[in-house]
C-alpha atoms as a PDB file:
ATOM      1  CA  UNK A   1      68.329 -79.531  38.861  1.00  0.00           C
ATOM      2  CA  UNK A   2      65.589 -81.712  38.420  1.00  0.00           C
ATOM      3  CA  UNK A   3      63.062 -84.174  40.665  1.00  0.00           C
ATOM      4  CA  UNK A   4      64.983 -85.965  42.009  1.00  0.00           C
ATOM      5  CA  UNK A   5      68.082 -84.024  41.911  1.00  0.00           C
ATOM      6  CA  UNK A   6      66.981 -80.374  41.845  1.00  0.00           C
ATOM      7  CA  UNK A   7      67.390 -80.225  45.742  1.00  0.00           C
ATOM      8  CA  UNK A   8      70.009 -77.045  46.629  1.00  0.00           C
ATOM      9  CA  UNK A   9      73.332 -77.249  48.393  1.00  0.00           C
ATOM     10  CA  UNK A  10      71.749 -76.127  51.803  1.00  0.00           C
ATOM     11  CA  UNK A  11      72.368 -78.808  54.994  1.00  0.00           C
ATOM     12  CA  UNK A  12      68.724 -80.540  55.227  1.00  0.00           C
ATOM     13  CA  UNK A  13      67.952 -79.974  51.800  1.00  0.00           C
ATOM     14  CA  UNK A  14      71.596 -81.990  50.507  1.00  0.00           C
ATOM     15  CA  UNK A  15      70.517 -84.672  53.123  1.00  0.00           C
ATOM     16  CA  UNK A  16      67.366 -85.665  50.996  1.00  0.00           C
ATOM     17  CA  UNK A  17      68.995 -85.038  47.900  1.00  0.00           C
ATOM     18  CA  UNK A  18      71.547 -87.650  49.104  1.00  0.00           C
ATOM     19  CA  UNK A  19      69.107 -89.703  50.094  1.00  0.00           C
ATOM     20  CA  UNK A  20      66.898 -89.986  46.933  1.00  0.00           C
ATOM     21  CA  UNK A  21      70.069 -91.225  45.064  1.00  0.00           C
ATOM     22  CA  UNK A  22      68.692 -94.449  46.504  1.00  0.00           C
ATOM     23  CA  UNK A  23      66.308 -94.396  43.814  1.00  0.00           C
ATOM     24  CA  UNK A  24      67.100 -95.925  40.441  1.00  0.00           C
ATOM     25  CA  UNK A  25      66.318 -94.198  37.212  1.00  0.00           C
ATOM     26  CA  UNK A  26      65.632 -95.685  34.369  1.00  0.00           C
ATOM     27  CA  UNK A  27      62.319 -98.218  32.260  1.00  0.00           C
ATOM     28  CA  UNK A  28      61.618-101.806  32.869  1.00  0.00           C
ATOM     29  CA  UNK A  29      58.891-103.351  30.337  1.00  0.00           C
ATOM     30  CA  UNK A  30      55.861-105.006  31.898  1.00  0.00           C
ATOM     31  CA  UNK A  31      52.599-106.176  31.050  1.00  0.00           C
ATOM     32  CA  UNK A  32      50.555-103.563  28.835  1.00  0.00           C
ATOM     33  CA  UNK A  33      47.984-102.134  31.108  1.00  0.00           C
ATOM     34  CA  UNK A  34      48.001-101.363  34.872  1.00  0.00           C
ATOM     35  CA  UNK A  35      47.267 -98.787  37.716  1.00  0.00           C
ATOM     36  CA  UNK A  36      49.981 -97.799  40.861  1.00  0.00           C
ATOM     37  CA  UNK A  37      49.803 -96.241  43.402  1.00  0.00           C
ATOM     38  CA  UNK A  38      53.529 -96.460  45.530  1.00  0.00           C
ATOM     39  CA  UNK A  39      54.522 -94.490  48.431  1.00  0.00           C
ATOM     40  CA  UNK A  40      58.121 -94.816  49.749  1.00  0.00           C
ATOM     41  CA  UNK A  41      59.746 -93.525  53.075  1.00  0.00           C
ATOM     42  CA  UNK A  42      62.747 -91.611  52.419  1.00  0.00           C
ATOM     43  CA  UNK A  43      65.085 -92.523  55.159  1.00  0.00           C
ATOM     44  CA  UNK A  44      69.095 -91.662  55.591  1.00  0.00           C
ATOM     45  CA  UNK A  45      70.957 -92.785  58.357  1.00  0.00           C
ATOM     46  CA  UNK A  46      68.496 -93.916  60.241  1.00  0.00           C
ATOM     47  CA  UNK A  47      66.007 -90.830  60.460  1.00  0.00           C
ATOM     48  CA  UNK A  48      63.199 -90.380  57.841  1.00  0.00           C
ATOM     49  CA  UNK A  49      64.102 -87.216  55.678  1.00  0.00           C
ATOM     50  CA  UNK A  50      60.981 -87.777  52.982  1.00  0.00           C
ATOM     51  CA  UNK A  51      58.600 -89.111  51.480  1.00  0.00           C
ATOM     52  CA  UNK A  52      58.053 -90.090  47.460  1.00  0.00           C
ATOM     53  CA  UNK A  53      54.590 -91.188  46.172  1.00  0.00           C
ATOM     54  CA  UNK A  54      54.051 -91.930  42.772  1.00  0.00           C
ATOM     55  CA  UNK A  55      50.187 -92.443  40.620  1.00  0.00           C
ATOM     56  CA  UNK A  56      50.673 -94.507  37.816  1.00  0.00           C
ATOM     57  CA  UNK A  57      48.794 -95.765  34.774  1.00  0.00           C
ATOM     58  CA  UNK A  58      48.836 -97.638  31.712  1.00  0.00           C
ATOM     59  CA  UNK A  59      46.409 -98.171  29.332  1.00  0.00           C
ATOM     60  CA  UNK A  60      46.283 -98.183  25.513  1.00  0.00           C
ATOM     61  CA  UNK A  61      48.950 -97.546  24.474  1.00  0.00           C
ATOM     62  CA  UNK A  62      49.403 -94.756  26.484  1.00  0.00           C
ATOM     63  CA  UNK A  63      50.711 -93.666  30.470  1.00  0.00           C
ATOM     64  CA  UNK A  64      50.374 -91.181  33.092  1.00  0.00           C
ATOM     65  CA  UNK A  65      51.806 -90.673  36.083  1.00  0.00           C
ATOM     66  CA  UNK A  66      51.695 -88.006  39.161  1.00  0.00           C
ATOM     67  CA  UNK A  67      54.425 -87.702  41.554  1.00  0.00           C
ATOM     68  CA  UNK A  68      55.100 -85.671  44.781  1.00  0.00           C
ATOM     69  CA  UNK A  69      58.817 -85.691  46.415  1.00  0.00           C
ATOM     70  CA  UNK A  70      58.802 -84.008  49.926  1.00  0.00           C
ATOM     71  CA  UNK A  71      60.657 -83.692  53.282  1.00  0.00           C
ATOM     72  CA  UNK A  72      59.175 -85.246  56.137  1.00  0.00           C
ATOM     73  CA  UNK A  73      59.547 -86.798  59.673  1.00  0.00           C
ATOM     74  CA  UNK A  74      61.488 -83.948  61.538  1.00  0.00           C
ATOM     75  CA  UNK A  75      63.637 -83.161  58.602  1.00  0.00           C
ATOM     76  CA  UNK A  76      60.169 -82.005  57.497  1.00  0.00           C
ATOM     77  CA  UNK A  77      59.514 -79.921  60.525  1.00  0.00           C
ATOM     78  CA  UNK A  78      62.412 -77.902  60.350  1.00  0.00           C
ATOM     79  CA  UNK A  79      62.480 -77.463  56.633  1.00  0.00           C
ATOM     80  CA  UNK A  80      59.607 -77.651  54.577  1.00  0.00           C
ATOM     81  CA  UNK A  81      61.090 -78.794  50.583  1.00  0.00           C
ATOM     82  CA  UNK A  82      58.578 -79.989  47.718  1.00  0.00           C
ATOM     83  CA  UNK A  83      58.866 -81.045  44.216  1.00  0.00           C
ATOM     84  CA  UNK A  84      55.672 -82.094  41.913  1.00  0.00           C
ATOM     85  CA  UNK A  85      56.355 -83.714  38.956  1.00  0.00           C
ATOM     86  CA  UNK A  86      53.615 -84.955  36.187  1.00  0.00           C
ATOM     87  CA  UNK A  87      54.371 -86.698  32.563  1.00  0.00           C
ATOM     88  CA  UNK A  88      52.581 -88.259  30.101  1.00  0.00           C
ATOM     89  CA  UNK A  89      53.378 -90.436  26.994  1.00  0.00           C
ATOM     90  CA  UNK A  90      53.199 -93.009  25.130  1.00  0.00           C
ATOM     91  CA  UNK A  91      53.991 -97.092  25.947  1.00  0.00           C
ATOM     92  CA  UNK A  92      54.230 -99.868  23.481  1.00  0.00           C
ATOM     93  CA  UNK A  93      54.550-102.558  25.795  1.00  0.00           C
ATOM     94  CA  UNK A  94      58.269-102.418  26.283  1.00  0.00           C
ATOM     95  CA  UNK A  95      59.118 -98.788  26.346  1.00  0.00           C
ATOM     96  CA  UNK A  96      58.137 -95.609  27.823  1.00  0.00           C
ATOM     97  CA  UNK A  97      58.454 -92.403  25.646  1.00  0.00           C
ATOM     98  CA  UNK A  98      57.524 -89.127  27.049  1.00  0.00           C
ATOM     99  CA  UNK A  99      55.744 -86.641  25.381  1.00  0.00           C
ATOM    100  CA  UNK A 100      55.642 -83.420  28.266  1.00  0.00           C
ATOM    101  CA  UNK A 101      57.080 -83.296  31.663  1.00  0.00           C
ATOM    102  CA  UNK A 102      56.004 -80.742  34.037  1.00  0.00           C
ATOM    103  CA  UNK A 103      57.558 -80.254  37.314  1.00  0.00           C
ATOM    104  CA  UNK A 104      57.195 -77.798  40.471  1.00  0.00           C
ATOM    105  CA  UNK A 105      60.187 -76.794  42.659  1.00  0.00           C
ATOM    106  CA  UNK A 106      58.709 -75.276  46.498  1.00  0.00           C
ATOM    107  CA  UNK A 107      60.971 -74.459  49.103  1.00  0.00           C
ATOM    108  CA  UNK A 108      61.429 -72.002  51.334  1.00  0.00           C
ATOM    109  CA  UNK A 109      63.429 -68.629  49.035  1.00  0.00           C
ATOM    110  CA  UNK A 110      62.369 -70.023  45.889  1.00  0.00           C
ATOM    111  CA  UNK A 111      59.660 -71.473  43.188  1.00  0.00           C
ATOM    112  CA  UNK A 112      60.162 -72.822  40.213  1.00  0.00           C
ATOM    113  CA  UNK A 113      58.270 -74.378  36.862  1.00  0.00           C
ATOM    114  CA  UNK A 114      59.939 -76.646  35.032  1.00  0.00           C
ATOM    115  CA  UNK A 115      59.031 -78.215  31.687  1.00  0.00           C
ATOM    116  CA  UNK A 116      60.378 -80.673  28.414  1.00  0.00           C
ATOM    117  CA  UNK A 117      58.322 -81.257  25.537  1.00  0.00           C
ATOM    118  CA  UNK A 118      58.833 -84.295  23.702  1.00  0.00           C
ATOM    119  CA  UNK A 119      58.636 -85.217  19.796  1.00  0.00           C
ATOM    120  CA  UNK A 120      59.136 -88.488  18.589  1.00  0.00           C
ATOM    121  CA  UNK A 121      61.246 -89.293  21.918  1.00  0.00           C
ATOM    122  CA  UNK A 122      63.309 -86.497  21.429  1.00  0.00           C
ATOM    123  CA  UNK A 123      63.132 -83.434  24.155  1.00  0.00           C
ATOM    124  CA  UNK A 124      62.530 -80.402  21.275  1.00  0.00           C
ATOM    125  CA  UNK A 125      61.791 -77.874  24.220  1.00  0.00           C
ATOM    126  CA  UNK A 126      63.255 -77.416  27.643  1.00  0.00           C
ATOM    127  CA  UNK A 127      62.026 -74.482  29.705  1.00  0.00           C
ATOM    128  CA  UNK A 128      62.385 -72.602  33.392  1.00  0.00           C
ATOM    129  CA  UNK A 129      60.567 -70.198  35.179  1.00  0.00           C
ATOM    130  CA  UNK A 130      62.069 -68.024  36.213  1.00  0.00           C
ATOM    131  CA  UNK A 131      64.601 -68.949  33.553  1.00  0.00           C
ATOM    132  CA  UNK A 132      67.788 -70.697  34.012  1.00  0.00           C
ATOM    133  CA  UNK A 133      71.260 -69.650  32.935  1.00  0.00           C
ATOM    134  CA  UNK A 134      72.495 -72.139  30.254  1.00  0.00           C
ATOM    135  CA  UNK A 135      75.429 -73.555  31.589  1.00  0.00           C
ATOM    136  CA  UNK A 136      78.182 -74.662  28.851  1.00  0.00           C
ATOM    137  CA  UNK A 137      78.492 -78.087  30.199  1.00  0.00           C
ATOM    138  CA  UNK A 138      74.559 -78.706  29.601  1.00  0.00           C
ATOM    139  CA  UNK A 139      74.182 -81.566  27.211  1.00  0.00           C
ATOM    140  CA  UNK A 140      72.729 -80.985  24.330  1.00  0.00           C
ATOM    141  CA  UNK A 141      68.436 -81.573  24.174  1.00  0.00           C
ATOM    142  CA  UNK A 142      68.527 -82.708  20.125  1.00  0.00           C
ATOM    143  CA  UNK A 143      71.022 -85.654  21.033  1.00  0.00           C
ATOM    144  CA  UNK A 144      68.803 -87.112  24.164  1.00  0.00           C
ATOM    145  CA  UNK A 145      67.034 -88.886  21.946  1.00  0.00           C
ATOM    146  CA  UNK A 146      65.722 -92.102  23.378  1.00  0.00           C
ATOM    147  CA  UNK A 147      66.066 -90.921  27.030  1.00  0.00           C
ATOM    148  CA  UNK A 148      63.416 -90.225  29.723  1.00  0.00           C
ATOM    149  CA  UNK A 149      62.214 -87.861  32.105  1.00  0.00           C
ATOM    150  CA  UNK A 150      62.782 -88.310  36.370  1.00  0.00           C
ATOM    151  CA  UNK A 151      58.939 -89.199  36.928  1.00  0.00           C
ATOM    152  CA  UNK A 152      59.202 -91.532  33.753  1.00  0.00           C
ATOM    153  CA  UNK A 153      62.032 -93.339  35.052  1.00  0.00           C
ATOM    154  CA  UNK A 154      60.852 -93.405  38.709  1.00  0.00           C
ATOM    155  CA  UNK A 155      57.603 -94.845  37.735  1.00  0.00           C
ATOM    156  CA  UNK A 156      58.818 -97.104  35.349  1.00  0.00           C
ATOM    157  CA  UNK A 157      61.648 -98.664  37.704  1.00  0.00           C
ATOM    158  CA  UNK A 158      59.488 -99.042  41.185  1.00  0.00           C
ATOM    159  CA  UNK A 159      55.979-100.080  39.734  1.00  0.00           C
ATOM    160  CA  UNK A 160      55.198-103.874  39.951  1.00  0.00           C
ATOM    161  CA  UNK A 161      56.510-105.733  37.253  1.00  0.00           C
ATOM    162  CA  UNK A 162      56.294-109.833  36.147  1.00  0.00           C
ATOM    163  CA  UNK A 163      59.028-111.675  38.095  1.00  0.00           C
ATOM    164  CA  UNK A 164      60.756-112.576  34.857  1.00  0.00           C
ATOM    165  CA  UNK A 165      61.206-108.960  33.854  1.00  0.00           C
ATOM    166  CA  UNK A 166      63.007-108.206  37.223  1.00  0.00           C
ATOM    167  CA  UNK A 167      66.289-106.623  37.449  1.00  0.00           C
ATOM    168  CA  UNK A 168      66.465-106.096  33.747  1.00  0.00           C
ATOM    169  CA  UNK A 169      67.187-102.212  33.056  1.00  0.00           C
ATOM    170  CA  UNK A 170      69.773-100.611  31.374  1.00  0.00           C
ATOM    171  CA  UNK A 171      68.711 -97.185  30.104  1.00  0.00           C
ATOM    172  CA  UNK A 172      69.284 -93.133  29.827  1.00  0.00           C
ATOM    173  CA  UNK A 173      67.644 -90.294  31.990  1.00  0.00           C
ATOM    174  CA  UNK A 174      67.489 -86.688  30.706  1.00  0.00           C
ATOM    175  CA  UNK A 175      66.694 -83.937  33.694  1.00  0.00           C
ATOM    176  CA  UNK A 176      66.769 -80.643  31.354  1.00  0.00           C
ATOM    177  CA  UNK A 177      70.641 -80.648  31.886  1.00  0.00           C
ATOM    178  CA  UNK A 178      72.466 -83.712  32.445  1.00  0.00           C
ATOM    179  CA  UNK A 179      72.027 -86.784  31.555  1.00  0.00           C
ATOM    180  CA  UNK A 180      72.941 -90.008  33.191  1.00  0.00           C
ATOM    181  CA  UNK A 181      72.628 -94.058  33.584  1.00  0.00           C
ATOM    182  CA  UNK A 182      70.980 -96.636  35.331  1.00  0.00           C
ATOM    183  CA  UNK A 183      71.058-100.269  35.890  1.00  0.00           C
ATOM    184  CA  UNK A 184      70.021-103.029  36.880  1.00  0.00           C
ATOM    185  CA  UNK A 185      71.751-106.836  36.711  1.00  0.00           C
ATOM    186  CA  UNK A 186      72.508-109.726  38.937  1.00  0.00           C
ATOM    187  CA  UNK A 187      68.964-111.150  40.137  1.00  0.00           C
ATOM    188  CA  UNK A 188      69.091-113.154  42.822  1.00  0.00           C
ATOM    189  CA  UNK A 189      66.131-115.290  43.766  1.00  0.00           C
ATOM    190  CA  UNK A 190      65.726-115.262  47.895  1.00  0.00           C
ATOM    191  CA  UNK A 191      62.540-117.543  48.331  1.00  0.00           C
ATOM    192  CA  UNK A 192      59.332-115.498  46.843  1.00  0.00           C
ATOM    193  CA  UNK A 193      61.577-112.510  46.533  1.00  0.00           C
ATOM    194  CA  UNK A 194      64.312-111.306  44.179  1.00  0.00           C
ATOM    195  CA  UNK A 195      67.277-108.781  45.093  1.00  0.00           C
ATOM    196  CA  UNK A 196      69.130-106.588  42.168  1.00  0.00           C
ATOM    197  CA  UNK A 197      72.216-105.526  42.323  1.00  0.00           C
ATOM    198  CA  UNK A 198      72.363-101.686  40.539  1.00  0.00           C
ATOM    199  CA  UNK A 199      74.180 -98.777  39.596  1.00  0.00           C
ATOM    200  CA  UNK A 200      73.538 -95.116  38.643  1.00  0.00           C
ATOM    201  CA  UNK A 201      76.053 -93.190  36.784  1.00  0.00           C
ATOM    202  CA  UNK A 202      76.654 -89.595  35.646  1.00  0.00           C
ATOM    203  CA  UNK A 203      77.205 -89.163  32.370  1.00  0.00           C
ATOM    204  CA  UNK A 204      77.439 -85.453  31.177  1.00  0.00           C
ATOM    205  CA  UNK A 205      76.584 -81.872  32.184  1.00  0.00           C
ATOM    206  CA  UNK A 206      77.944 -82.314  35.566  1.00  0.00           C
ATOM    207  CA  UNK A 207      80.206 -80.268  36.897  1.00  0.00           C
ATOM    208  CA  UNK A 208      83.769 -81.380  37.583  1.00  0.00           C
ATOM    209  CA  UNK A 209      83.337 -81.280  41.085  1.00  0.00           C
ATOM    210  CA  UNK A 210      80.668 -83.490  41.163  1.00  0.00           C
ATOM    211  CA  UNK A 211      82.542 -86.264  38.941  1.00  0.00           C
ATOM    212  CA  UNK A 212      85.163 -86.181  41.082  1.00  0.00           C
ATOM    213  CA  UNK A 213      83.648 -86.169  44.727  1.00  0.00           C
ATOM    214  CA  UNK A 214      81.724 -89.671  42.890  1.00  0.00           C
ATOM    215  CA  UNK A 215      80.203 -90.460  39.530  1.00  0.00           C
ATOM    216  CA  UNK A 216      79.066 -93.948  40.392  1.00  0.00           C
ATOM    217  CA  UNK A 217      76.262 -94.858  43.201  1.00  0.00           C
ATOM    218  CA  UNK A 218      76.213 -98.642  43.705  1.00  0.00           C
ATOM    219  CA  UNK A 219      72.541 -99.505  45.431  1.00  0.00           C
ATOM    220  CA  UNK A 220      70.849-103.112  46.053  1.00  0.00           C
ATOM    221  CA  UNK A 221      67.171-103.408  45.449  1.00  0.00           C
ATOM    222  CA  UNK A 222      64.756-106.053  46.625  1.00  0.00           C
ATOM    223  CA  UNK A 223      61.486-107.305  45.410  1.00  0.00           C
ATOM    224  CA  UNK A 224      58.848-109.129  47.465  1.00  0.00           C
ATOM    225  CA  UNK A 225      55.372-110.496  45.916  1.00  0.00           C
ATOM    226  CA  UNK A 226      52.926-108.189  45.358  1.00  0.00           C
ATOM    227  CA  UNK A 227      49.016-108.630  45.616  1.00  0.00           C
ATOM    228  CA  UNK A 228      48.504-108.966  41.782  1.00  0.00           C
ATOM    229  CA  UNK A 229      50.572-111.487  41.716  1.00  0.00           C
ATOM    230  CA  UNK A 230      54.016-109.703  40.065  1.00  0.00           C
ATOM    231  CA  UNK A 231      56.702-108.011  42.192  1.00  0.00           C
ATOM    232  CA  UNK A 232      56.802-105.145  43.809  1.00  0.00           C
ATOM    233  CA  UNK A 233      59.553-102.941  44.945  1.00  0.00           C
ATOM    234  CA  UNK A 234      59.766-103.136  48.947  1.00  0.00           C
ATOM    235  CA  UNK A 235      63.024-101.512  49.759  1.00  0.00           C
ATOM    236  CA  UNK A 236      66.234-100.080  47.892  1.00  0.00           C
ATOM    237  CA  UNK A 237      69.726 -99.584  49.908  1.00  0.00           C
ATOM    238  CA  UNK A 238      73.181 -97.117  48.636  1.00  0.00           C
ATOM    239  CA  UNK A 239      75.713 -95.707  50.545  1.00  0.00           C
ATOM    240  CA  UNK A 240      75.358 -91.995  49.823  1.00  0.00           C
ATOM    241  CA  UNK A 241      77.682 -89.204  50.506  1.00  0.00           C
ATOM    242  CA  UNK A 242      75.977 -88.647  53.506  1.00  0.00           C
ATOM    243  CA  UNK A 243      75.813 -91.945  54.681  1.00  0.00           C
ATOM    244  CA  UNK A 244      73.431 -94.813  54.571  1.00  0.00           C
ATOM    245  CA  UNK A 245      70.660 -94.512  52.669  1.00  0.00           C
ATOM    246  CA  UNK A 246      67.174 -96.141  51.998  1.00  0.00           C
ATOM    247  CA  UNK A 247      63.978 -96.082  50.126  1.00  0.00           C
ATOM    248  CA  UNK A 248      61.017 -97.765  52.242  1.00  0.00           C
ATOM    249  CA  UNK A 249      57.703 -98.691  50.849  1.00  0.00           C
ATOM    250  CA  UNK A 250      55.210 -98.204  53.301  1.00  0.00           C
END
C-alpha cells in the first residue's frame, strides 16, 4: 500500500489509516507559480492519531513537493508509524504530471522503499524494496496513463488555490497497485469561505473484501481565506470505518 494507504491491518496503525481517508486525492489547477508549506492534524474520533505536512512548489513549468505522514498525539506514543513521500514533475498551469515518486514506509517490524517512474504521464516502472508479490488483481501500470501519484494528489488538492477554481476536481490516483477516484462538486459559498461536498472511490486492484466492507467515502471540505489572498484548505470531515474523522490545519 501506498502514502496514504500503505498503513497495515494492526489496531493503531488501521486507526490512522482510517483516518487519512479524510484526505481527498486528486489535482485542482491554480495559478502557475507558488510555494506551500501545509501541516494538518490528523484527528479520529476525537483524539489526534497524526500529523501530515506537505512542502510544495511551483515554478516554471515545473513542481516539487516533500511530504511526511506520521502518528502522533498518544497514538504516537504508543506506536511510532512514518511514511516519507517526495515527487517531482512537470505543471502546465492546469495539470500536474509526475515524473518519479519516491516514498519511505517506517514502522516498527518493517521498512520499505517505494518508487514509480513516469514517462509522458504514464508510470513505465513501479518498484519495492524489499520486493512485493504481484498480486493478480493489481491494475495494470501501462493503462494509468493520465493518473497521479499520493503526494501529487495530496499537494495538488490541499494547497491554496483562486476561489473560482474551488471545489472543481474530478481525477485518477495510481498508488503502485490500485487505482481510484476523487471528487469534488457542490461549492457552497458561507461568507469569505466555501465548503465542497466530495467523494473518493475505489476503482480497481482492491480486494473483494475491501469493496464490499465500502468502496465509497463521502467527506465535506471547507475553505477559509488565506493570506495571499486565495483559499486555503482549513478542515476536511468523513465518516470512516472507524468513526469520525478529520483533517485539521494547524
Amino acid at each position: 500500500m501506498r502514502f496514504l494507504s500503505s498503513l497495515s491491518s494492526r489496531p493503531v496503525a488501521a486507526i490512522l489509516s482510517a483516518a487519512l481517508l479524510v484526505a481527498p486525492l486528486g489535482t485542482a489547477p491554480a495559478r502557475a507559480d507558488q510555494s506551500d508549506k501545509i501541516v494538518f492534524d490528523v484527528v479520529l474520533k476525537g483524539i489526534r492519531a497524526g500529523e501530515l505536512a506537505i512542502n510544495g512548489k511551483i515554478t516554471d513549468g515545473a513542481y516539487g513537493a516533500n511530504g511526511v505522514l506520521q502518528t502522533a498525539g498518544l497514538v504516537g506514543l504508543l506506536r511510532k508509524i512514518k511514511f516519507s513521500a517526495s515527487v517531482s514533475g512537470l505543471y502546465d498551469g492546469q495539470k500536474f504530471t509526475p515524473m518519479k515518486y519516491s516514498e519511505v514506509d517506517d514502522a516498527p517490524g518493517r521498512k520499505s522503499k517505494h518508487q514509480i517512474i513516469y514517462k509522458n504521464g504514464t508510470p513505465v516502472s513501479v518498484s519495492q524494496q524489499p520486493p512485493r508479490k504481484p498480486s493478480p488483481r493489481d491494475v495494470d501500470p501501462a493503462k494509468q496513463g493520465g493518473t497521479v501519484d499520493p503526494l501529487t494528489a495530496l499537494y495538488a488538492v490541499l494547497r491554496d488555490v483562486p476561489r473560482d477554481e474551488a471545489c472543481k476536481l474530478d481525477v485518477k490516483m495510481y498508488d503502485g497497485a490500485r487505482r481510484s477516484q476523487v471528487r469534488l462538486f457542490e461549492p457552497k459559498p458561507d461568507g469569505k469561505n466555501i465548503v465542497c461536498s466530495g467523494e473518493y472511490r475505489r476503482l480497481a486492484g482492491f480486494s473483494e473484501k475491501d469493496m464490499k466492507e465500502k468502496s465509497r467515502f463521502a467527506f465535506t471540505l471547507y475553505y477559509e481565506p488565506s493570506p495571499n489572498g486565495g483559499l486555503q484548505v482549513d478542515k476536511i470531515e468523513t465518516d470512516t470505518l472507524y468513526g469520525k474523522g478529520r483533517l485539521t490545519r494547524q
